[in-house]
Structures are given as C-alpha cells and as structure tokens.
C-alpha atoms as a PDB file:
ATOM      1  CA  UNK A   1      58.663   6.738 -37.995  1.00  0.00           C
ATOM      2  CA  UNK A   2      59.769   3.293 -36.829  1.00  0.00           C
ATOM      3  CA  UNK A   3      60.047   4.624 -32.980  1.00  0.00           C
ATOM      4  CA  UNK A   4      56.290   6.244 -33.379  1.00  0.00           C
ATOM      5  CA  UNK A   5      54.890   2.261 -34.884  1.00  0.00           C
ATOM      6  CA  UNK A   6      56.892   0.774 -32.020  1.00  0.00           C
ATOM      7  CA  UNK A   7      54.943   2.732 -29.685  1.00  0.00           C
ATOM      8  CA  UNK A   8      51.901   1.385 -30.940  1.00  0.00           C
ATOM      9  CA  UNK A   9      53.301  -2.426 -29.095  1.00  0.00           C
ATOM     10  CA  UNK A  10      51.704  -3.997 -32.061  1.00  0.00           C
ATOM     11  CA  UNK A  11      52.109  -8.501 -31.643  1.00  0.00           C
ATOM     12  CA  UNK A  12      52.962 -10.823 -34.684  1.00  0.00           C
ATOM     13  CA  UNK A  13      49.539 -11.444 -35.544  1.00  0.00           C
ATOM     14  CA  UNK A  14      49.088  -7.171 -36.481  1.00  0.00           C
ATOM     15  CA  UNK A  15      51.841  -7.499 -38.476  1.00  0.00           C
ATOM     16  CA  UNK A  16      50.491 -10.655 -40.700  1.00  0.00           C
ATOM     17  CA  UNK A  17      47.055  -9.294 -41.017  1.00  0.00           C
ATOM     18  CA  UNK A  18      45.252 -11.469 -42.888  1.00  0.00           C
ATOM     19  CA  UNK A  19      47.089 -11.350 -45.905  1.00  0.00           C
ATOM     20  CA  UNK A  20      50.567 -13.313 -44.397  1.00  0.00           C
ATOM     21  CA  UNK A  21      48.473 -15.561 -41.982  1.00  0.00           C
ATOM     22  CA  UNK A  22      50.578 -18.800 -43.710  1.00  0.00           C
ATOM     23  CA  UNK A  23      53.907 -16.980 -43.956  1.00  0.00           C
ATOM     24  CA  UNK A  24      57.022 -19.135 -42.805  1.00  0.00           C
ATOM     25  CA  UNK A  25      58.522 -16.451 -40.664  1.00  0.00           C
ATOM     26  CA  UNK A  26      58.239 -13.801 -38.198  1.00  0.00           C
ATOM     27  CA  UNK A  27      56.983 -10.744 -39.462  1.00  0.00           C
ATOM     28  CA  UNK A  28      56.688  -8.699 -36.025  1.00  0.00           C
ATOM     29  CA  UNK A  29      59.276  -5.701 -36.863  1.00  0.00           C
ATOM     30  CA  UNK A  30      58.754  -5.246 -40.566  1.00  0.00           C
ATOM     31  CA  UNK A  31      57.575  -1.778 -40.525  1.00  0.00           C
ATOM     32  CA  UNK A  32      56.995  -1.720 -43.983  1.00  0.00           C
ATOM     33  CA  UNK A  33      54.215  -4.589 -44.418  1.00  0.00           C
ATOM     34  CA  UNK A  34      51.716  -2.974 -42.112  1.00  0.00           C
ATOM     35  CA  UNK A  35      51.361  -0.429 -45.454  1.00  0.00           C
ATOM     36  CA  UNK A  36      49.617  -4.128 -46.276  1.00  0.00           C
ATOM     37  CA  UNK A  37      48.301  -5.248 -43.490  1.00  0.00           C
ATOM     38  CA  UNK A  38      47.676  -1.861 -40.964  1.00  0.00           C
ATOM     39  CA  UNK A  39      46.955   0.803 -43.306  1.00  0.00           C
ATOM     40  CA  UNK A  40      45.233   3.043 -40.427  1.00  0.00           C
ATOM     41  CA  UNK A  41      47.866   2.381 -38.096  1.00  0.00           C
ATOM     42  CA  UNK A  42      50.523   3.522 -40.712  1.00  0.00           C
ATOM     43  CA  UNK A  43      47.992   6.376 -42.051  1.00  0.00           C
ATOM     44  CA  UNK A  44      47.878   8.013 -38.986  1.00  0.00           C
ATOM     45  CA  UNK A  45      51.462   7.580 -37.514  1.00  0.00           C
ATOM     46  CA  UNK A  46      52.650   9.150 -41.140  1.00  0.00           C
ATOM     47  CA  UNK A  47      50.126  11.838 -40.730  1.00  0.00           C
ATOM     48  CA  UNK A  48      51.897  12.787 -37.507  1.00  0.00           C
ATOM     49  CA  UNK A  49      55.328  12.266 -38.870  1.00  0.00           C
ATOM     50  CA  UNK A  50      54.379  14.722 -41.895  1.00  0.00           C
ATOM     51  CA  UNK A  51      52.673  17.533 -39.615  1.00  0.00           C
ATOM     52  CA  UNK A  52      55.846  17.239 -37.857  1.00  0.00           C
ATOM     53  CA  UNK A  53      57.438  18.497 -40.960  1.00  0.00           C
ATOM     54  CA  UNK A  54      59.508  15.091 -41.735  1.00  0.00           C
ATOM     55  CA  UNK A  55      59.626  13.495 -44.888  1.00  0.00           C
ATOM     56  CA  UNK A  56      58.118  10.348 -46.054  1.00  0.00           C
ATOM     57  CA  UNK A  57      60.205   6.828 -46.415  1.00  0.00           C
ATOM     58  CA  UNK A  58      59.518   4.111 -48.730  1.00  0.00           C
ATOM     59  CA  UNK A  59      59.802   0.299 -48.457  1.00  0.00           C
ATOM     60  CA  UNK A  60      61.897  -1.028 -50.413  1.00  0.00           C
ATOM     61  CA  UNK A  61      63.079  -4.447 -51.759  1.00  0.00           C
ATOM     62  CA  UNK A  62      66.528  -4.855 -50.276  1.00  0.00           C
ATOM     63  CA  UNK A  63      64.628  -4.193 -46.829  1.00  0.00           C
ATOM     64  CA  UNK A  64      62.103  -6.779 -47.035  1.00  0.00           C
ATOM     65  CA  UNK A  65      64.632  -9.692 -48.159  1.00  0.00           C
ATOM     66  CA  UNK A  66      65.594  -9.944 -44.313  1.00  0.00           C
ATOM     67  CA  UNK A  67      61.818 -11.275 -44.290  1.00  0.00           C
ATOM     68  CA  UNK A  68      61.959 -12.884 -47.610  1.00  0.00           C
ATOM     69  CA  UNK A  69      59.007 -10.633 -48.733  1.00  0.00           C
ATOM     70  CA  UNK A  70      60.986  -8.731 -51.246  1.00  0.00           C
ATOM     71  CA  UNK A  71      58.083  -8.705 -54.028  1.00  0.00           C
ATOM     72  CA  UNK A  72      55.496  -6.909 -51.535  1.00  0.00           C
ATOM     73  CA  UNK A  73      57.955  -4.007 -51.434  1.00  0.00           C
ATOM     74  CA  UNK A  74      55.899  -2.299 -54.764  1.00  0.00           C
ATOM     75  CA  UNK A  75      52.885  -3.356 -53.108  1.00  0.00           C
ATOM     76  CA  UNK A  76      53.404  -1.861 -49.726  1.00  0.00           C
ATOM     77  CA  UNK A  77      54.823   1.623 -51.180  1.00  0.00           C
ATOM     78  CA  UNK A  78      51.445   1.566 -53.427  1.00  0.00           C
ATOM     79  CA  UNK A  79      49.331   1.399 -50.271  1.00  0.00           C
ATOM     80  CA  UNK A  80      50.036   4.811 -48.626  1.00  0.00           C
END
C-alpha cells in the first residue's frame, strides 16, 4: 500500500494537513497519518489495494514513535 501512496508524490504539507500544521518534525513518509489528514487519498488507494484482493494494515503505535506521534496511532486506525 505504501508503494501505491508514494505514487501519489504527496509534499510535507499533505502529510500535516491541518491537524499537525505546528508539529516539530517531518511528517512526509508517515503513511499512517494521512488516515488523519488524507482520508480520500488513503480511501481510494485502500479501495484499490482491497479489489486487488490484499488485506488491510493498521497503524500502529510502535510505528508512529519514529515520528513521535505514537498517541494518533488509535486515531488514525479509527479513521478508515
């Protein structure tokens, strides 16, 4: 799914959204916060992914500590 979001040469300010606009590091490459902050984007890659007959990941907390955004991991699993 990562290689399909990749494709979609998204910049920093995609990943932030509006949401992490004041956030002290470099989001661009955390997949799992455009659940957050690119819902469509992540909607319809997914959808593709699924029709493809793959199954669905989740974000999780020990994956968003490299950004430290470890307590949006719930949140970001809640918003597919």
């Amino acid at each position: 799914m990562g290689t399909m979001i990749q494709a979609q040469r998204l910049e920093e300010a995609a990943f932030r959204g509006s949401q992490f606009l004041k956030h002290p590091r470099d989001l661009r490459g955390n997949f799992d916060i455009l659940n957050i902050t690119q819902p469509a984007i992540v909607q319809a890659v997914q959808r593709q992914y699924l029709e493809a007959g793959a199954t669905s990941s989740r974000p999780t907390r020990s994956t968003q500590m490299e950004f430290p955004l470890w307590t949006t991991a719930s949140r970001a699993t809640f918003m597919r």
